[in-house]
C-alpha atoms as a PDB file:
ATOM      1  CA  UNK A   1     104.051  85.711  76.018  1.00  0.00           C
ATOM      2  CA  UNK A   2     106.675  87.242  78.022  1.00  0.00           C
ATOM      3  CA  UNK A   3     106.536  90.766  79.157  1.00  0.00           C
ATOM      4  CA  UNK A   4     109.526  93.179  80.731  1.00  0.00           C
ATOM      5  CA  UNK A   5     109.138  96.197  82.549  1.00  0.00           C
ATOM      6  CA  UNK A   6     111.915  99.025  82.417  1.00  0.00           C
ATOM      7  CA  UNK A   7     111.975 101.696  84.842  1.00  0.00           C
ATOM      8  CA  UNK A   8     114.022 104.913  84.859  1.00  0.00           C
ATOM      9  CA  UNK A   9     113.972 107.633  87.755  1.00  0.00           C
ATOM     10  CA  UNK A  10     111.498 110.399  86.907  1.00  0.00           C
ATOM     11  CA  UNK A  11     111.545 113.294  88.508  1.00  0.00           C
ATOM     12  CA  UNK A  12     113.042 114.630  91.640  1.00  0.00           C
ATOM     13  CA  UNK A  13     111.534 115.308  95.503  1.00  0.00           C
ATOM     14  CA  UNK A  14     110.007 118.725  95.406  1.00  0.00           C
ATOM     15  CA  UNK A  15     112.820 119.371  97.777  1.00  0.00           C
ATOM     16  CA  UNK A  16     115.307 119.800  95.040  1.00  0.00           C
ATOM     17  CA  UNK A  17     112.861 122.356  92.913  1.00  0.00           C
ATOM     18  CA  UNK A  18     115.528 124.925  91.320  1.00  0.00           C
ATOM     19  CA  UNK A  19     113.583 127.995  92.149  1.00  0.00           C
ATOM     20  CA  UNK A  20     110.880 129.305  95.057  1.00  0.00           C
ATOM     21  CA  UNK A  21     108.325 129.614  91.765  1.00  0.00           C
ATOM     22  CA  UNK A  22     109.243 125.916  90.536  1.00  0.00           C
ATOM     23  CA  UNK A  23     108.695 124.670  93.751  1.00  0.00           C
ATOM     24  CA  UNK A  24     104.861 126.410  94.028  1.00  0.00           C
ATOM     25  CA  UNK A  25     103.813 125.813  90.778  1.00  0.00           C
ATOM     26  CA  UNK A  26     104.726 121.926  91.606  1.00  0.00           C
ATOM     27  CA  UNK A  27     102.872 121.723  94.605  1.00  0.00           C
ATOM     28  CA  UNK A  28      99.818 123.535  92.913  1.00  0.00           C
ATOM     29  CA  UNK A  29     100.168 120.862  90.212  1.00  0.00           C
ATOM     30  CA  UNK A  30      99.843 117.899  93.065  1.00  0.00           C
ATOM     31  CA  UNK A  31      97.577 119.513  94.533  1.00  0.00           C
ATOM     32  CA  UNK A  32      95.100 119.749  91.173  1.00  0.00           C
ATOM     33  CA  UNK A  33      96.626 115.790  90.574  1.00  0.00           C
ATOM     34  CA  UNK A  34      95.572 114.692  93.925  1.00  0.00           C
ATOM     35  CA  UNK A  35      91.802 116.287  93.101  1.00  0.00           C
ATOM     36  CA  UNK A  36      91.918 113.925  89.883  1.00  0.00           C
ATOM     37  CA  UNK A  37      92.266 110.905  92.128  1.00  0.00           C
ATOM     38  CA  UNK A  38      89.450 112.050  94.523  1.00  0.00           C
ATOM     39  CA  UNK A  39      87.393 112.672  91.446  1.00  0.00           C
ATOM     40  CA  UNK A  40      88.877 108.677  90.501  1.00  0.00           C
ATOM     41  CA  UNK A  41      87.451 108.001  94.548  1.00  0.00           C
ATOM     42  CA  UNK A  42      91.203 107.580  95.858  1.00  0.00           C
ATOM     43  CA  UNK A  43      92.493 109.135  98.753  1.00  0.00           C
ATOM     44  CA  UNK A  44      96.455 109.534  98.814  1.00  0.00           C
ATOM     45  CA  UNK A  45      96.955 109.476 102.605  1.00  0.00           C
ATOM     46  CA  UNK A  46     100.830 109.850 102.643  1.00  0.00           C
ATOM     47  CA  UNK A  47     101.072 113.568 101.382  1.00  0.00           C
ATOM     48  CA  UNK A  48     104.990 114.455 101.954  1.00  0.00           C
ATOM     49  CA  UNK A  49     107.981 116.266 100.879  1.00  0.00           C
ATOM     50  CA  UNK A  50     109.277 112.460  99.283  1.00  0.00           C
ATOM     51  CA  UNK A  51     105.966 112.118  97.698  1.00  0.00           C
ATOM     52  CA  UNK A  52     105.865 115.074  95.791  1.00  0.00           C
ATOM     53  CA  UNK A  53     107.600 114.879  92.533  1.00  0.00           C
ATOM     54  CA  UNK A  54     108.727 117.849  90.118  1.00  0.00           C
ATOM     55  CA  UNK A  55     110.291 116.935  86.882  1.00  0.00           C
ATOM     56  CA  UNK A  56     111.707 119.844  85.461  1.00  0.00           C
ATOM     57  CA  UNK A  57     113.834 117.755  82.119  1.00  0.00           C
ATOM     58  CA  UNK A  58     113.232 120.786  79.790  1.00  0.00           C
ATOM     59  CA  UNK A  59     113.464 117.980  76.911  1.00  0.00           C
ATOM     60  CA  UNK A  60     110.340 116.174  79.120  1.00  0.00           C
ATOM     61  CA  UNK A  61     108.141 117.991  80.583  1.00  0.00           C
ATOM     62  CA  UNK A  62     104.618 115.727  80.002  1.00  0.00           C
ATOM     63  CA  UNK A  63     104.122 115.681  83.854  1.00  0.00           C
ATOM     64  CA  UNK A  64     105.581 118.844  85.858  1.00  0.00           C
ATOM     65  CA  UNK A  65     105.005 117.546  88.809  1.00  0.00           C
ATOM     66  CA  UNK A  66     103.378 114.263  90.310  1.00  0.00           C
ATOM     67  CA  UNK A  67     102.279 112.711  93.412  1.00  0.00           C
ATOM     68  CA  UNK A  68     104.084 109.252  94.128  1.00  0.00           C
ATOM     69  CA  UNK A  69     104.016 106.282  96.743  1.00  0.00           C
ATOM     70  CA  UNK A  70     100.294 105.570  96.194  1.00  0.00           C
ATOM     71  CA  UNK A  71     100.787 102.344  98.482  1.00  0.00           C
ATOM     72  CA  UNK A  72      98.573 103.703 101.581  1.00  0.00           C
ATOM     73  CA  UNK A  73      96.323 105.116  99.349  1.00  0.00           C
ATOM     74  CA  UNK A  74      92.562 103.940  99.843  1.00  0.00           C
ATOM     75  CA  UNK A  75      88.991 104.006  98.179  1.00  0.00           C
ATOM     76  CA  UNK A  76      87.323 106.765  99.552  1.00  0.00           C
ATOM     77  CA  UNK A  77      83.895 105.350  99.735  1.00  0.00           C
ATOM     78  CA  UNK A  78      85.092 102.537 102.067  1.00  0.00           C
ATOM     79  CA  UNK A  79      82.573 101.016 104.343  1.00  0.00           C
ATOM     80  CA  UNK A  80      85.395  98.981 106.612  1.00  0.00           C
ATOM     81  CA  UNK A  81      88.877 100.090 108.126  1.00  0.00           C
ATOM     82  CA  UNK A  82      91.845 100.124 105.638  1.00  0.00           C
ATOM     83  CA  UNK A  83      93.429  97.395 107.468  1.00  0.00           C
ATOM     84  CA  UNK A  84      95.854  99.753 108.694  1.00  0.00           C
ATOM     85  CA  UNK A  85      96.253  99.315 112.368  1.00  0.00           C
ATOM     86  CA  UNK A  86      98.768 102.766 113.359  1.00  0.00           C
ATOM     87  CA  UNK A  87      97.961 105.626 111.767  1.00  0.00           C
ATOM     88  CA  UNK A  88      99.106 106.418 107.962  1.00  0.00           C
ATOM     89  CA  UNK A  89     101.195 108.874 106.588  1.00  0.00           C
ATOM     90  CA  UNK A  90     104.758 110.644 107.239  1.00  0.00           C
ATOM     91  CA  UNK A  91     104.454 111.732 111.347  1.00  0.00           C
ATOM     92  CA  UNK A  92     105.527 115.421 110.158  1.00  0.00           C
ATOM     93  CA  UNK A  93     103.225 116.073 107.543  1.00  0.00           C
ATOM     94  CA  UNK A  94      99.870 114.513 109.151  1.00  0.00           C
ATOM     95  CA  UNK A  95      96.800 116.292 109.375  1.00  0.00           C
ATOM     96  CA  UNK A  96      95.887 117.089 112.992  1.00  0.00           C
ATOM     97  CA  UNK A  97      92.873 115.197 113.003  1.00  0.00           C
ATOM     98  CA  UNK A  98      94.339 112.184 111.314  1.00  0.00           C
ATOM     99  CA  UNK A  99      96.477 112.275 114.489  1.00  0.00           C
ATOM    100  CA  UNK A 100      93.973 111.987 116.757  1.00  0.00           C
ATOM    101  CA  UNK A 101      92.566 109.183 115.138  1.00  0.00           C
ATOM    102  CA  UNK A 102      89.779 110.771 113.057  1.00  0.00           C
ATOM    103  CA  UNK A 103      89.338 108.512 109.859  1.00  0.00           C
ATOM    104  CA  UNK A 104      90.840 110.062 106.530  1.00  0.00           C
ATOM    105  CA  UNK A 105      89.709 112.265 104.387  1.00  0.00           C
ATOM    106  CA  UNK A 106      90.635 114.384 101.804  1.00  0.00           C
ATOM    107  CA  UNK A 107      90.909 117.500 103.652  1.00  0.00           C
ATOM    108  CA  UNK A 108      93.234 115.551 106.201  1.00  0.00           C
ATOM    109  CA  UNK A 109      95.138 115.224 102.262  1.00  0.00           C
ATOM    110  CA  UNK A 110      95.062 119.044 102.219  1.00  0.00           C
ATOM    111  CA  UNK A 111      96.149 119.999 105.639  1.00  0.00           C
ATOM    112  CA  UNK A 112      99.256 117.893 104.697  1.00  0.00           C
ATOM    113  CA  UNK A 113      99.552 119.645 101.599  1.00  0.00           C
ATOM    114  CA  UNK A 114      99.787 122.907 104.109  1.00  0.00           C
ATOM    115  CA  UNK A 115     102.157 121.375 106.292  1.00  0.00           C
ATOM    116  CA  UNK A 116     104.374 120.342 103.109  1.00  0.00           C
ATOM    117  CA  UNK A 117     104.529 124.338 102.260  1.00  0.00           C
ATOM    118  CA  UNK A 118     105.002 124.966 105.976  1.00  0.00           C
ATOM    119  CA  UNK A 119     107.849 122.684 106.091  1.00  0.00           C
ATOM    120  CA  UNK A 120     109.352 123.750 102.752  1.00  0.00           C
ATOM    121  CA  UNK A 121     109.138 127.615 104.254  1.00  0.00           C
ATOM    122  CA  UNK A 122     111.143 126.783 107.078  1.00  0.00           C
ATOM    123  CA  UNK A 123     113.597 124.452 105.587  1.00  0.00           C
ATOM    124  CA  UNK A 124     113.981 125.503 101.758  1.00  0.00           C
ATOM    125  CA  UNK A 125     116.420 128.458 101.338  1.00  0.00           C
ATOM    126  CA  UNK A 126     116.623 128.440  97.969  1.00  0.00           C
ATOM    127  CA  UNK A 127     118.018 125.582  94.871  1.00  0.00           C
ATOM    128  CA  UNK A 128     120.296 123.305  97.042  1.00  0.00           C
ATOM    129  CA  UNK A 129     120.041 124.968  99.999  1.00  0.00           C
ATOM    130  CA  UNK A 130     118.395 123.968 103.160  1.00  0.00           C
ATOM    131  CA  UNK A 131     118.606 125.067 106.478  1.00  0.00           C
ATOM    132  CA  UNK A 132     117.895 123.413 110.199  1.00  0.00           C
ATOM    133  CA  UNK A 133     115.869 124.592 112.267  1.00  0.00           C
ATOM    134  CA  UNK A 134     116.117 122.568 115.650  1.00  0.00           C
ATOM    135  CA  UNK A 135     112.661 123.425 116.680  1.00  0.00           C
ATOM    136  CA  UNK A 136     110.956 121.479 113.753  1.00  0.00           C
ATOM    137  CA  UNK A 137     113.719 118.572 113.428  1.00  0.00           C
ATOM    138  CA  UNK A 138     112.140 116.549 115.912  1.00  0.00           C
ATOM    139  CA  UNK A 139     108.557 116.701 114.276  1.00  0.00           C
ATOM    140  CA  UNK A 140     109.014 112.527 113.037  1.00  0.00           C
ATOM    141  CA  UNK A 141     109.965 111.737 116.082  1.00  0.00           C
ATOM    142  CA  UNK A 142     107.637 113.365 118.774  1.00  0.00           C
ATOM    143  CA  UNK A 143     104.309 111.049 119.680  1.00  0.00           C
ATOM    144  CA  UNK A 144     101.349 111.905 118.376  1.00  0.00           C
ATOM    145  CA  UNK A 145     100.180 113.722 121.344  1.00  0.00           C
ATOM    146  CA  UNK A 146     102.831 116.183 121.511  1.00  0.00           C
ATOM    147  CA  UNK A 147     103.264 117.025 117.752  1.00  0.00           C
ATOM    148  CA  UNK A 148      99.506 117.733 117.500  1.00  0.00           C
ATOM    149  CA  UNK A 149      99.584 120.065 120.734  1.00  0.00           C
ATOM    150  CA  UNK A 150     102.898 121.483 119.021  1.00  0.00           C
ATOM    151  CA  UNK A 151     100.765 122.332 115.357  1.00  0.00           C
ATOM    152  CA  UNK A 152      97.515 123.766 116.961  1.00  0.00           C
ATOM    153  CA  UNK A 153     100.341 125.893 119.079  1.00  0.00           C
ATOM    154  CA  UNK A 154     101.783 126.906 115.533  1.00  0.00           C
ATOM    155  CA  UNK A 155      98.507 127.801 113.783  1.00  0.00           C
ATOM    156  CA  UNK A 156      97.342 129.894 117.186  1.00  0.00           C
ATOM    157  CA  UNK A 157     100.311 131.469 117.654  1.00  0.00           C
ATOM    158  CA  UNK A 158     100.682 135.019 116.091  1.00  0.00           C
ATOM    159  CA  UNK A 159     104.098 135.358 116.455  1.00  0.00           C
ATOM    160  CA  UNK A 160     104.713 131.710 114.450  1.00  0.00           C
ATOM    161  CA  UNK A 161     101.986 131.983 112.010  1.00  0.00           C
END
């Protein structure tokens, strides 16, 4: 028996959403698709702007939007270490407490859905338009220590938040 497998791109980042309501109503979508694989006992653990999808093929629109890049995703009921020996996830959109070292959870999955929005609020400026902002570039590549410092100063600051 011989079997083939034929794969076609599906979808695009949720980076490249045409519109401000395109882009919510994708990341509410993940967010209820991400609760189906809890409910399946998965956790996703790499919650990120590349690993939210948003298909929006008018002649295809089975799956709006999808979470992808399941390959750090775990059992949830676990009773050893993933096997993972750094922390998981994209540096930028990781939960606070996952960067201190606190096992996952799911709610370390929905903090990064927060930082995903918080990232898209600051960067997105509309279809095809982003924007720098030099004081969040350097959120992949500050250590752990100093990016989680630098997000509980974002959440406590009035002026940011």
């Amino acid at each position: 028996m011989h079997r083939r497998v034929i794969a076609k791109d599906y979808g695009k980042p949720i980076y490249e959403a045409s519109s401000r309501l395109a882009l919510l109503t994708a990341l509410e979508g993940c967010v209820e698709g991400h609760q189906s694989l809890r409910k399946a006992g998965f956790l996703h653990r790499d919650i990120s702007i590349n690993n939210i999808m948003i298909n929006e093929d008018a002649s295809n629109l089975f799956w709006p939007s999808f979470l992808i890049d399941l390959d750090l995703a775990v059992r949830e009921q676990r009773e050893m270490s993933s096997g993972a020996k750094v922390k998981t996830g994209t540096l930028a959109f990781m939960a606070i407490g996952a960067l201190l070292g606190e096992q996952h959870s799911y709610m370390h999955d929905l903090e990064s859905f927060f930082w995903v929005l918080f990232w898209m609020c600051i960067h997105y400026s509309g279809p095809g338009q982003s924007r720098t902002v030099a004081r969040f570039d350097s959120w992949n590549y500050m250590n752990t220590v100093e990016l989680t410092s630098f997000k509980k100063g974002i959440i406590d600051d009035e002026d940011d938040f």
